[in-house]
C-alpha atoms as a PDB file:
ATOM      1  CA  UNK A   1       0.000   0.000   0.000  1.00  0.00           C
ATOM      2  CA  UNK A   2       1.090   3.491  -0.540  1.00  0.00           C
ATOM      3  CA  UNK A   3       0.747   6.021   2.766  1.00  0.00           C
ATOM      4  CA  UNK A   4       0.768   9.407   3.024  1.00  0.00           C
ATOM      5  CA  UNK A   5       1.863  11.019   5.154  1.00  0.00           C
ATOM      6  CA  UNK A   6       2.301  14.690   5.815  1.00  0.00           C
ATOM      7  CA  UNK A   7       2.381  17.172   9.040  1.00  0.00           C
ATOM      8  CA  UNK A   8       2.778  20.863   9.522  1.00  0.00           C
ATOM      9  CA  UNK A   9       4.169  21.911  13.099  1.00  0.00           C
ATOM     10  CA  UNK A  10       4.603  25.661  13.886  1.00  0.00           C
ATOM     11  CA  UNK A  11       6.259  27.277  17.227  1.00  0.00           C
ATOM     12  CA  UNK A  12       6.143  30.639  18.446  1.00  0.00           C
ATOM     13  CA  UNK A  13       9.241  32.195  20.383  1.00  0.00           C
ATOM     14  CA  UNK A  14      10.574  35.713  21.666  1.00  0.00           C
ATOM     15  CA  UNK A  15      14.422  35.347  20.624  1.00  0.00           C
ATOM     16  CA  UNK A  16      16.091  32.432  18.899  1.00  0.00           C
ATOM     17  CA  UNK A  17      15.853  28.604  20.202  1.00  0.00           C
ATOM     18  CA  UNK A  18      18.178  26.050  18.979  1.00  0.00           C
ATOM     19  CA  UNK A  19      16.520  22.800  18.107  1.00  0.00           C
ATOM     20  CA  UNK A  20      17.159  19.235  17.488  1.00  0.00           C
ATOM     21  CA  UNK A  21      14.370  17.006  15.675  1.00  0.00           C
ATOM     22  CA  UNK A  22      13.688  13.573  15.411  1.00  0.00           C
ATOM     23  CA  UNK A  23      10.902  14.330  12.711  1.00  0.00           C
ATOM     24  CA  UNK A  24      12.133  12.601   9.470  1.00  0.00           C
ATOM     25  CA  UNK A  25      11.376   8.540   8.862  1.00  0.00           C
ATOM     26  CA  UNK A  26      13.947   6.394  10.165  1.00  0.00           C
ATOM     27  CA  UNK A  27      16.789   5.674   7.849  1.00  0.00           C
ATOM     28  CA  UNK A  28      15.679   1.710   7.759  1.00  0.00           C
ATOM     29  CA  UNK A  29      12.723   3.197   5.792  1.00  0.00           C
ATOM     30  CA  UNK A  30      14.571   4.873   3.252  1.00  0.00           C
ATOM     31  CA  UNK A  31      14.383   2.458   0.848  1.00  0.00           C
ATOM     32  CA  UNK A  32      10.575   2.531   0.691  1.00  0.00           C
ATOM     33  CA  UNK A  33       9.849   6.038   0.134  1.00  0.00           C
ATOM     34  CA  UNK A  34       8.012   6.336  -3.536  1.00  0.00           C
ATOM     35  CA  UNK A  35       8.678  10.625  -2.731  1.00  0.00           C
ATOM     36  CA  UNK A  36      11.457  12.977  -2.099  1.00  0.00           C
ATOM     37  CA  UNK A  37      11.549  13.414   1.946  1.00  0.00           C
ATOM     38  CA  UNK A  38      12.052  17.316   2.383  1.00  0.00           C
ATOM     39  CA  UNK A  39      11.727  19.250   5.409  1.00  0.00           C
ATOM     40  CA  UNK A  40      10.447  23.126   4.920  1.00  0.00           C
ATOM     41  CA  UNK A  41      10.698  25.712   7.144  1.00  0.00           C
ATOM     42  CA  UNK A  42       8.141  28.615   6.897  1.00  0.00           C
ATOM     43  CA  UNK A  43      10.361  31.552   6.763  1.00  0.00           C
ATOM     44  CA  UNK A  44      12.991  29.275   5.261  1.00  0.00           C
ATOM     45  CA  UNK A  45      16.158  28.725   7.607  1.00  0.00           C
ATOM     46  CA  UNK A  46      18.937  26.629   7.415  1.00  0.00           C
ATOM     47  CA  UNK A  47      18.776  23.021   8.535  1.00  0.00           C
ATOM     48  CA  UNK A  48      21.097  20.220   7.942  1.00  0.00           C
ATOM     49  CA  UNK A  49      21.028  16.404   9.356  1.00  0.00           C
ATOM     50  CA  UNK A  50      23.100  14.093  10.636  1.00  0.00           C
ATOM     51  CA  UNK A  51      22.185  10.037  11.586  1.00  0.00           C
ATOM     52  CA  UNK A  52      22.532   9.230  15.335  1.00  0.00           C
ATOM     53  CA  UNK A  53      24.206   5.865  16.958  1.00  0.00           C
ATOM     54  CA  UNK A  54      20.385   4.361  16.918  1.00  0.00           C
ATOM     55  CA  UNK A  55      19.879   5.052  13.132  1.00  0.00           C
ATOM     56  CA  UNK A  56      17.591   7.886  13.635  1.00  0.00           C
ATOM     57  CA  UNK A  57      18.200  11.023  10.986  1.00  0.00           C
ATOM     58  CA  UNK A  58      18.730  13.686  13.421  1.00  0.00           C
ATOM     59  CA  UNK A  59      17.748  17.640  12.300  1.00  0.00           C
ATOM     60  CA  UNK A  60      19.423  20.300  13.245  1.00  0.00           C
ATOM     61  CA  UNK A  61      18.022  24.024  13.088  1.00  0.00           C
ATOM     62  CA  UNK A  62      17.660  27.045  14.639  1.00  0.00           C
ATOM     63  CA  UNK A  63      13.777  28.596  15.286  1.00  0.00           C
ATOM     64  CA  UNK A  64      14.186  32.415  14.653  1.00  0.00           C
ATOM     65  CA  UNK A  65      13.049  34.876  16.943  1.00  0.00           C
ATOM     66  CA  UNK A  66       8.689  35.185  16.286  1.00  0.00           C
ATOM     67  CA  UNK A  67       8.909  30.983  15.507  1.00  0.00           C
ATOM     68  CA  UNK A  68       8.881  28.646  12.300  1.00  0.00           C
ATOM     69  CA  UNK A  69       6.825  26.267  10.672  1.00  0.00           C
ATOM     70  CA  UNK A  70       7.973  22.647   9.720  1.00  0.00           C
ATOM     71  CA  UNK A  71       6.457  21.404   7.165  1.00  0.00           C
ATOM     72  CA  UNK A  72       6.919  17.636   5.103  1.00  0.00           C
ATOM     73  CA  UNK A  73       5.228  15.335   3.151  1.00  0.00           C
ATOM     74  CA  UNK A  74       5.902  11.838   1.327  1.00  0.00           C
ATOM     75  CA  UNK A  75       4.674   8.931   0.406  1.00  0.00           C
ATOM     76  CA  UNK A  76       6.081   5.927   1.376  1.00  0.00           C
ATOM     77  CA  UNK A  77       5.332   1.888   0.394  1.00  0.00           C
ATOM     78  CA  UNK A  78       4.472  -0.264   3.413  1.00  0.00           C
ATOM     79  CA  UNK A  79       3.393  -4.154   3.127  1.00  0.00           C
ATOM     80  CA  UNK A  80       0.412  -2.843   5.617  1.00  0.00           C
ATOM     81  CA  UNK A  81       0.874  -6.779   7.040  1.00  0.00           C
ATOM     82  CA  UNK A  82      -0.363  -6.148  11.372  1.00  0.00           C
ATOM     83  CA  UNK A  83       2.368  -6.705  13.490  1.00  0.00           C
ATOM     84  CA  UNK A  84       3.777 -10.232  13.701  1.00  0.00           C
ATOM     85  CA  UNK A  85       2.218 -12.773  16.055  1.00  0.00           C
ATOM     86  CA  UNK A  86       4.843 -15.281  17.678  1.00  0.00           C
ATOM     87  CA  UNK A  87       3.813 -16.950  20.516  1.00  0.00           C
ATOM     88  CA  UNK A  88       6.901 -19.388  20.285  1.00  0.00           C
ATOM     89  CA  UNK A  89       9.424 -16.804  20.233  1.00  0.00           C
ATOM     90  CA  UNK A  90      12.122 -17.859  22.661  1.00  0.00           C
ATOM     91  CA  UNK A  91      13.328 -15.274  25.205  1.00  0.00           C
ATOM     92  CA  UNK A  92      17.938 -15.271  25.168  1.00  0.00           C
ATOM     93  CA  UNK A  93      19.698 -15.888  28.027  1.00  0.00           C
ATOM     94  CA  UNK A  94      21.773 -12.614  28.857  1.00  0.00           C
ATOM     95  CA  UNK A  95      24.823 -14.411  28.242  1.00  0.00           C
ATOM     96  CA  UNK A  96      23.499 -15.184  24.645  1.00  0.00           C
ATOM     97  CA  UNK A  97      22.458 -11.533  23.909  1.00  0.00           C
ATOM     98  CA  UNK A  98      24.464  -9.686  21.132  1.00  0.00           C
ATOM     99  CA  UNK A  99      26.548  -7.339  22.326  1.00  0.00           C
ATOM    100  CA  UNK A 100      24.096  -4.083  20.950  1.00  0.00           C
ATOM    101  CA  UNK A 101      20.898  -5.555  22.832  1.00  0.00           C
ATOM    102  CA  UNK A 102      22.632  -5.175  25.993  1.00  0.00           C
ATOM    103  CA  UNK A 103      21.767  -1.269  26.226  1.00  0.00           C
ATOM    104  CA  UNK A 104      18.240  -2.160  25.903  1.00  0.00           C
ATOM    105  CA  UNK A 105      18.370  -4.076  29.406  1.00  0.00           C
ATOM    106  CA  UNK A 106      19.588  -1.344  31.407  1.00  0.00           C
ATOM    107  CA  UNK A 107      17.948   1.332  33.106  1.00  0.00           C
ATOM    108  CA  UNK A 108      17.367   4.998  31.476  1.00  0.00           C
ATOM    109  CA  UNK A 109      16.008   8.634  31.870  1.00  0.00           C
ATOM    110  CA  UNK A 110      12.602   6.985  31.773  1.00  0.00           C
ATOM    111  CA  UNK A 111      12.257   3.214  32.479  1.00  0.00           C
ATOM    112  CA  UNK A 112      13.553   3.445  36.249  1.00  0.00           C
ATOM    113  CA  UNK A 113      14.149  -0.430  36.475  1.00  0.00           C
ATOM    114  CA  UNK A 114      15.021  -0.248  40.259  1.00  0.00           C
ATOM    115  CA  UNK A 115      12.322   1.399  41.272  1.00  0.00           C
ATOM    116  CA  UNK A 116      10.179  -1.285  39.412  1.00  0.00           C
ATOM    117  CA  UNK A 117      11.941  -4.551  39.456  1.00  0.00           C
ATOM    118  CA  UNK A 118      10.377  -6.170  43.053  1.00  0.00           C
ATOM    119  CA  UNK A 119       6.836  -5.502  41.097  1.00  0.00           C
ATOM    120  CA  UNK A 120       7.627  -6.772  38.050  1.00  0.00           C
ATOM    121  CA  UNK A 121       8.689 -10.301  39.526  1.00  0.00           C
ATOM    122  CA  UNK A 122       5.826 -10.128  41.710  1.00  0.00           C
ATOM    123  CA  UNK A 123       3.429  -9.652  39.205  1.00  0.00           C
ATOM    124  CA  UNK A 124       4.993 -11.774  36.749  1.00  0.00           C
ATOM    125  CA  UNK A 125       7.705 -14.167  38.339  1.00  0.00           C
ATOM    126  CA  UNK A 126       5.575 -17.180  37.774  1.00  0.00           C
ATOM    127  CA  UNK A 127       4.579 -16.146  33.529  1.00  0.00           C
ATOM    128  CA  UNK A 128       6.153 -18.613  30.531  1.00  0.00           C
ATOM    129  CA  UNK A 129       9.324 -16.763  29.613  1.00  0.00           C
ATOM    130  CA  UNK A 130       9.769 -15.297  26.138  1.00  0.00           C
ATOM    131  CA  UNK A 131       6.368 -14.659  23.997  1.00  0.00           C
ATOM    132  CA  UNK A 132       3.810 -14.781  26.864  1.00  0.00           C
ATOM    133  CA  UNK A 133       5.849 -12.821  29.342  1.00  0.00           C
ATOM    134  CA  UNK A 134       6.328  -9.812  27.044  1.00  0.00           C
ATOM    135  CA  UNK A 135       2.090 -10.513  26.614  1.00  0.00           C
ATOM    136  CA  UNK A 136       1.154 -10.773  30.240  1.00  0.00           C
ATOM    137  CA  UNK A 137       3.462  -7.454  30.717  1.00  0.00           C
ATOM    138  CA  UNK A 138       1.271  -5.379  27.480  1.00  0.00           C
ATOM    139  CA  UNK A 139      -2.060  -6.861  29.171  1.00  0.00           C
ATOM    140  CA  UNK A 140      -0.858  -6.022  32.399  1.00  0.00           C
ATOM    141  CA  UNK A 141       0.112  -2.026  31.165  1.00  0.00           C
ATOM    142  CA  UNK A 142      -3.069  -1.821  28.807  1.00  0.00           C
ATOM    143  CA  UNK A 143      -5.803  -2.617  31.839  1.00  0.00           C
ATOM    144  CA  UNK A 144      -3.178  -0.679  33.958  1.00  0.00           C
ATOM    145  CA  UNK A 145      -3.427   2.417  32.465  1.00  0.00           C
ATOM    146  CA  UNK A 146      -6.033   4.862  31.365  1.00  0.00           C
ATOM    147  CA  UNK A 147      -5.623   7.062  28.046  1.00  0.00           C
ATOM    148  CA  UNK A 148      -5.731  10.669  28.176  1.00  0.00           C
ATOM    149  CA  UNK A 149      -4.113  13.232  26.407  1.00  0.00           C
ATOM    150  CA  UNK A 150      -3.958  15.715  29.174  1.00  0.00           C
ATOM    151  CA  UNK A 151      -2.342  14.241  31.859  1.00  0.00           C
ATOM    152  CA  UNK A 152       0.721  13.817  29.549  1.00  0.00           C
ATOM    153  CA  UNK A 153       3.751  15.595  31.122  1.00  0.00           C
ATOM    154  CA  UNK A 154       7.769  15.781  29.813  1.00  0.00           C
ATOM    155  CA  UNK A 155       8.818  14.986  33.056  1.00  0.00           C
ATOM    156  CA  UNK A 156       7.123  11.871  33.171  1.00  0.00           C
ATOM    157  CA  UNK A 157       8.679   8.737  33.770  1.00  0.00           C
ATOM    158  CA  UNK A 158       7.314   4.735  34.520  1.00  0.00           C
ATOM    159  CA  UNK A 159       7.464   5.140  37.808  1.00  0.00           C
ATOM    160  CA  UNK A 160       4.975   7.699  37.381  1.00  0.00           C
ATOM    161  CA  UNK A 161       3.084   5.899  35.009  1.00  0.00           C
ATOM    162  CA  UNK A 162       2.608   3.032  37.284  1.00  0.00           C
ATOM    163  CA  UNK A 163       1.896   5.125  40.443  1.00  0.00           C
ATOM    164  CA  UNK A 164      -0.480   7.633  38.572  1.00  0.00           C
ATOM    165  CA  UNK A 165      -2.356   5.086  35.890  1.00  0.00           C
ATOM    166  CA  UNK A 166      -3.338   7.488  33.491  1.00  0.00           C
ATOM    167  CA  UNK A 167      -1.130   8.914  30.012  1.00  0.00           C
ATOM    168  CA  UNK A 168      -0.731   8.601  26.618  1.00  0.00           C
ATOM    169  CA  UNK A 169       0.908   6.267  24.300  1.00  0.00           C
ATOM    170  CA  UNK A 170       4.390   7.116  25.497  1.00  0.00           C
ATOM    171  CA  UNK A 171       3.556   6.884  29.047  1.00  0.00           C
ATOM    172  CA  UNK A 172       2.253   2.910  28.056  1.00  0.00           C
ATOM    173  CA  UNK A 173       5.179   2.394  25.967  1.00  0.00           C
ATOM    174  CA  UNK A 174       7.646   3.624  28.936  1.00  0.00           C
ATOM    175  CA  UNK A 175       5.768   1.381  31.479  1.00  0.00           C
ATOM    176  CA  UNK A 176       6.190  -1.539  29.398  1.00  0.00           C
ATOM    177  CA  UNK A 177       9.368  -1.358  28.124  1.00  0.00           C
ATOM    178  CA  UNK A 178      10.433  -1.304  31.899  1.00  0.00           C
ATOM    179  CA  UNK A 179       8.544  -4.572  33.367  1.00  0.00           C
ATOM    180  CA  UNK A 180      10.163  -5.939  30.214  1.00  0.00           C
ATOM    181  CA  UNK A 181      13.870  -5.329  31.021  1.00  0.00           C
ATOM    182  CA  UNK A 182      12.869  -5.559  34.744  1.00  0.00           C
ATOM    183  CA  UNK A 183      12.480  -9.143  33.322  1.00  0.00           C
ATOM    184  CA  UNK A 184      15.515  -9.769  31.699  1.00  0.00           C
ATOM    185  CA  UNK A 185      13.875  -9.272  28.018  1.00  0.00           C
ATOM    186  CA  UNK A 186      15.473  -6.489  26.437  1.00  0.00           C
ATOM    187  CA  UNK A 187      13.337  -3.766  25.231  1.00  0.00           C
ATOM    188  CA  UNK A 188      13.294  -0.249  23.193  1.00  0.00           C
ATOM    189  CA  UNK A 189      11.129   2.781  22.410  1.00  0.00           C
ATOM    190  CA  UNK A 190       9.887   3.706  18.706  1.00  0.00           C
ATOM    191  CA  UNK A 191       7.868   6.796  17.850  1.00  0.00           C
ATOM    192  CA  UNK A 192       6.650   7.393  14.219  1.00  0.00           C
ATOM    193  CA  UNK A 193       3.354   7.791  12.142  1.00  0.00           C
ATOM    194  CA  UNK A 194       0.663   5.116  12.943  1.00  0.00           C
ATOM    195  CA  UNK A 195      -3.089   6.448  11.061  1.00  0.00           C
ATOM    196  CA  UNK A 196      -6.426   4.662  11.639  1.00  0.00           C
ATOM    197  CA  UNK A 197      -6.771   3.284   8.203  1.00  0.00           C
ATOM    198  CA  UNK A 198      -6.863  -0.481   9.583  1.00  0.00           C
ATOM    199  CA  UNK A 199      -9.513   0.522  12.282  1.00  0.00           C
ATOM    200  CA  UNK A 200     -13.312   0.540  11.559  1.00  0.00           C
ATOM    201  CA  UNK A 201     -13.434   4.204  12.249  1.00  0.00           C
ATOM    202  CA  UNK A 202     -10.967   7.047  13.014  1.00  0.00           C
ATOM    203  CA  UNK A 203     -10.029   7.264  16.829  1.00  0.00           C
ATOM    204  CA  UNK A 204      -9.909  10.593  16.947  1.00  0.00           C
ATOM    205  CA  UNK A 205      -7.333  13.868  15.680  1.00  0.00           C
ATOM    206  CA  UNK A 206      -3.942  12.774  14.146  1.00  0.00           C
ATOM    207  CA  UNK A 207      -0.823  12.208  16.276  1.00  0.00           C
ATOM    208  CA  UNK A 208       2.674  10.438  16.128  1.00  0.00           C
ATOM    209  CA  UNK A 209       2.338   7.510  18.051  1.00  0.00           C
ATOM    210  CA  UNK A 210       4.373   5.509  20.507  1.00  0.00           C
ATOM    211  CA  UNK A 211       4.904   2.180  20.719  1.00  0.00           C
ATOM    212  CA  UNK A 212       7.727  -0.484  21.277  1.00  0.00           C
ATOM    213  CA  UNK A 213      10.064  -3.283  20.302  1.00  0.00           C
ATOM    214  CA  UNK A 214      11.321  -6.520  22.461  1.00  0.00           C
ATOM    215  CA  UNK A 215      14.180  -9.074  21.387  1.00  0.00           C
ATOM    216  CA  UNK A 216      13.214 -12.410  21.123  1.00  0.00           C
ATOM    217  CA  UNK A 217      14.031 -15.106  18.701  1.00  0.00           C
ATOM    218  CA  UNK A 218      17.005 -13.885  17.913  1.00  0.00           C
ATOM    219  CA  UNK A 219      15.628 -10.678  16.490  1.00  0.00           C
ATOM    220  CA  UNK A 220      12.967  -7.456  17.563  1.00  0.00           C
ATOM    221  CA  UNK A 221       9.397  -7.456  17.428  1.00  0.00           C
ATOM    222  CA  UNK A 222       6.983  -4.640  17.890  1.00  0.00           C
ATOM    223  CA  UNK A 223       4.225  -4.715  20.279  1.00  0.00           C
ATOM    224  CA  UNK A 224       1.864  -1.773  21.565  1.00  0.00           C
ATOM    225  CA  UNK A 225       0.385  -1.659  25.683  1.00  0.00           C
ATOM    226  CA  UNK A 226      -1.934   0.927  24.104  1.00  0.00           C
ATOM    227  CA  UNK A 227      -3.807  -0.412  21.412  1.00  0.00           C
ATOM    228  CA  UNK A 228      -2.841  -4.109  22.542  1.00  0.00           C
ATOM    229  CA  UNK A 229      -3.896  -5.910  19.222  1.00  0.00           C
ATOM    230  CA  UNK A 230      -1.920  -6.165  15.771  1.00  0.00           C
ATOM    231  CA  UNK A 231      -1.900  -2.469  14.235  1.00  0.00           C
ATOM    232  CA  UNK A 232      -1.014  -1.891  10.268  1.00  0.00           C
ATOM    233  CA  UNK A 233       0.731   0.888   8.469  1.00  0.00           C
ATOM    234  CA  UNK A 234       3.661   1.360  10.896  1.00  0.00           C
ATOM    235  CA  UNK A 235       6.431   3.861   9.817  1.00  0.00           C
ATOM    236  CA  UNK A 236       9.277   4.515  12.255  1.00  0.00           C
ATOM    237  CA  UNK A 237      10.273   7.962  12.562  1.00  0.00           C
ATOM    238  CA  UNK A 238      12.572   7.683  15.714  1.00  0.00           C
ATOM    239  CA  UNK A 239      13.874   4.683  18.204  1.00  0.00           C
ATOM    240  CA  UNK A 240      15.865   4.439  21.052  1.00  0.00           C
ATOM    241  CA  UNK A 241      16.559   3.341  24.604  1.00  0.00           C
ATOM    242  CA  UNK A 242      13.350   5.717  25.814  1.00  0.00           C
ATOM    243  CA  UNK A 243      11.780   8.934  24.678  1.00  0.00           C
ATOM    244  CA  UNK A 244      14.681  10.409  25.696  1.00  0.00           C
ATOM    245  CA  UNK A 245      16.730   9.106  22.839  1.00  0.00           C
ATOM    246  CA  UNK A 246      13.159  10.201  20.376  1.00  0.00           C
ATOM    247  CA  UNK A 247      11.652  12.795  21.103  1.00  0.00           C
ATOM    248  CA  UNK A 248      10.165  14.422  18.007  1.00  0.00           C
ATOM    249  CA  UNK A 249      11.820  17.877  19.218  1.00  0.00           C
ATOM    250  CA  UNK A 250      13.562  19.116  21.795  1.00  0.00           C
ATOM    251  CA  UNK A 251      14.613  22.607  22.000  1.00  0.00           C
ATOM    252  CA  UNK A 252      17.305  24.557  24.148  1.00  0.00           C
ATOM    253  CA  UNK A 253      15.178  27.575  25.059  1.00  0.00           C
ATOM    254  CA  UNK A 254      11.698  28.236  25.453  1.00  0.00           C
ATOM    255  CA  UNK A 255       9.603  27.855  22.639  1.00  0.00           C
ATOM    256  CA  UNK A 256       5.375  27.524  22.669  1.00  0.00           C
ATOM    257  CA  UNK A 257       3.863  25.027  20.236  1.00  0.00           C
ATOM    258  CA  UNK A 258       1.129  26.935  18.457  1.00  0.00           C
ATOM    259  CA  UNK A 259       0.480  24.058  15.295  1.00  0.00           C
ATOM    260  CA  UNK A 260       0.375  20.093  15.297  1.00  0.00           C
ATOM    261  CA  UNK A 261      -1.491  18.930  12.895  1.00  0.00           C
ATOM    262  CA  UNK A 262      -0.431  15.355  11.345  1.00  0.00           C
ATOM    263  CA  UNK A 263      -2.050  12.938   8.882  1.00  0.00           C
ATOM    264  CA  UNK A 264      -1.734  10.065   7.171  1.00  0.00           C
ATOM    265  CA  UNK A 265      -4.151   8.002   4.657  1.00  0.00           C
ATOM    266  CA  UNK A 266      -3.635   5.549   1.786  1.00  0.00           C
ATOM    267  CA  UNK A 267      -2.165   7.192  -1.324  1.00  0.00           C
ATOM    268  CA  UNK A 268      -3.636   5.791  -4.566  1.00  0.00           C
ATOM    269  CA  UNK A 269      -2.206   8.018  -6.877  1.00  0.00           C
ATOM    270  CA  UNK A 270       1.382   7.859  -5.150  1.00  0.00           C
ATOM    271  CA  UNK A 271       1.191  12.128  -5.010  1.00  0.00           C
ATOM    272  CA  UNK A 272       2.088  14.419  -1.897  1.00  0.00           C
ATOM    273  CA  UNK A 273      -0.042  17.291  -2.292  1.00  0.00           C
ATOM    274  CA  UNK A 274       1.901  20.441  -2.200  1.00  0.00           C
END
């Protein structure tokens, strides 16, 4: 299937605000795009990128004093198969783990494993390991946790998560990911585009969405504590060891967001409107 996808973000700000964005598809994805990928800035500034240790294409700019608007579109090619179901998969012994997995076992600016670990083997100890451990976990966090996009916070981390019960997709992805490495089955954060266009209806207004990846089998597989079920149409933007390492933005001064407004639908004439 051919996606499109296409957002327009715009922020306001009284003197000039470095920035660095995580707001391109990942460079793993490269190879499908059927469209130029092009970042535009509304007044038009210089930006340039660079590709970070995790693979993510990394943008560099500087928002002008009054603000900018980013602006991109593409179209991309994506199998639109739902996530793959593998109740087999095997979870590694650490010793077995290669050597790059490790990072996604150890703690980070969001997945406090220490403060979590007692409760995860309490709550868990006793699961099959592998497949239906990293299940019981994204049943556990999806009946843990209750959506809602205003109690979503910067600051907030899993311990938060599980003490507070209530955030958005991040917040479930964070939670997750943490039980999971509190469990010995490496785990990391993806953000990227994920539209309704496999659900009967929409869910609601557009947003980048959150979910994650665990290693087992020898290799990652996605799985979502907020939707919990199979999703289509997928397309990584940004991953890492938490939102930390993805955040869509993140800007050294202080900047107000004053446009977000993101979409994505099938393509059938392979065209980005301009």
């Amino acid at each position: 299937m051919l996606i499109r996808a296409e957002y327009d973000i715009a922020f306001t700000c009284e003197q000039p605000v470095p920035m660095l964005a995580h707001l391109s598809i990942h460079a793993s994805r490269n190879k499908d795009l059927r469209t130029p990928q092009r970042l535009f800035t509304t007044p038009d500034i210089p930006i340039y990128d660079y590709v970070d240790s995790f693979g993510n294409i990394c943008t560099r700019l500087t928002v002008p004093a009054g603000g900018v608007t980013i602006s991109c579109g593409l179209v991309i090619d994506d199998a639109f198969d739902p996530d793959p179901v593998v109740p087999d998969a095997l979870q590694s012994a650490i010793e077995e783990l290669p050597d790059d997995v490790m990072l996604y076992l150890l703690a980070s600016r969001y997945c406090e494993t220490d403060r979590l670990t007692e409760t995860a083997w309490d709550l868990f100890g006793n699961a099959a390991p592998g497949w239906p451990l990293v299940q019981a976990i994204v049943d556990y966090v999806h009946g843990h946790i209750r959506f809602d996009y205003m109690k979503a916070r910067p600051t907030k981390t899993s311990w938060d998560v599980f003490q507070e019960r209530e955030g958005v997709c991040r917040d479930f992805a964070h939670l997750a990911i943490t039980l999971c490495r509190c469990m010995n089955v490496p785990a990391r954060y993806c953000t990227g585009y994920l539209g309704d266009m496999d659900l009967p209806e929409p869910v609601g207004e557009m947003d980048f969405s959150a979910w994650f990846e665990v290693w087992l089998g020898g290799r990652w597989y996605v799985f979502d504590a907020r939707h919990n079920r199979p999703r289509r149409g997928r397309i990584l933007m940004a991953r890492g060891r938490d939102a930390a390492d993805a955040a869509l933005t993140m800007t050294f001064g202080p900047v107000t967001l004053s446009r977000f407004d993101i979409y994505t639908d099938e393509d059938r004439l392979g065209l980005v409107s301009s």
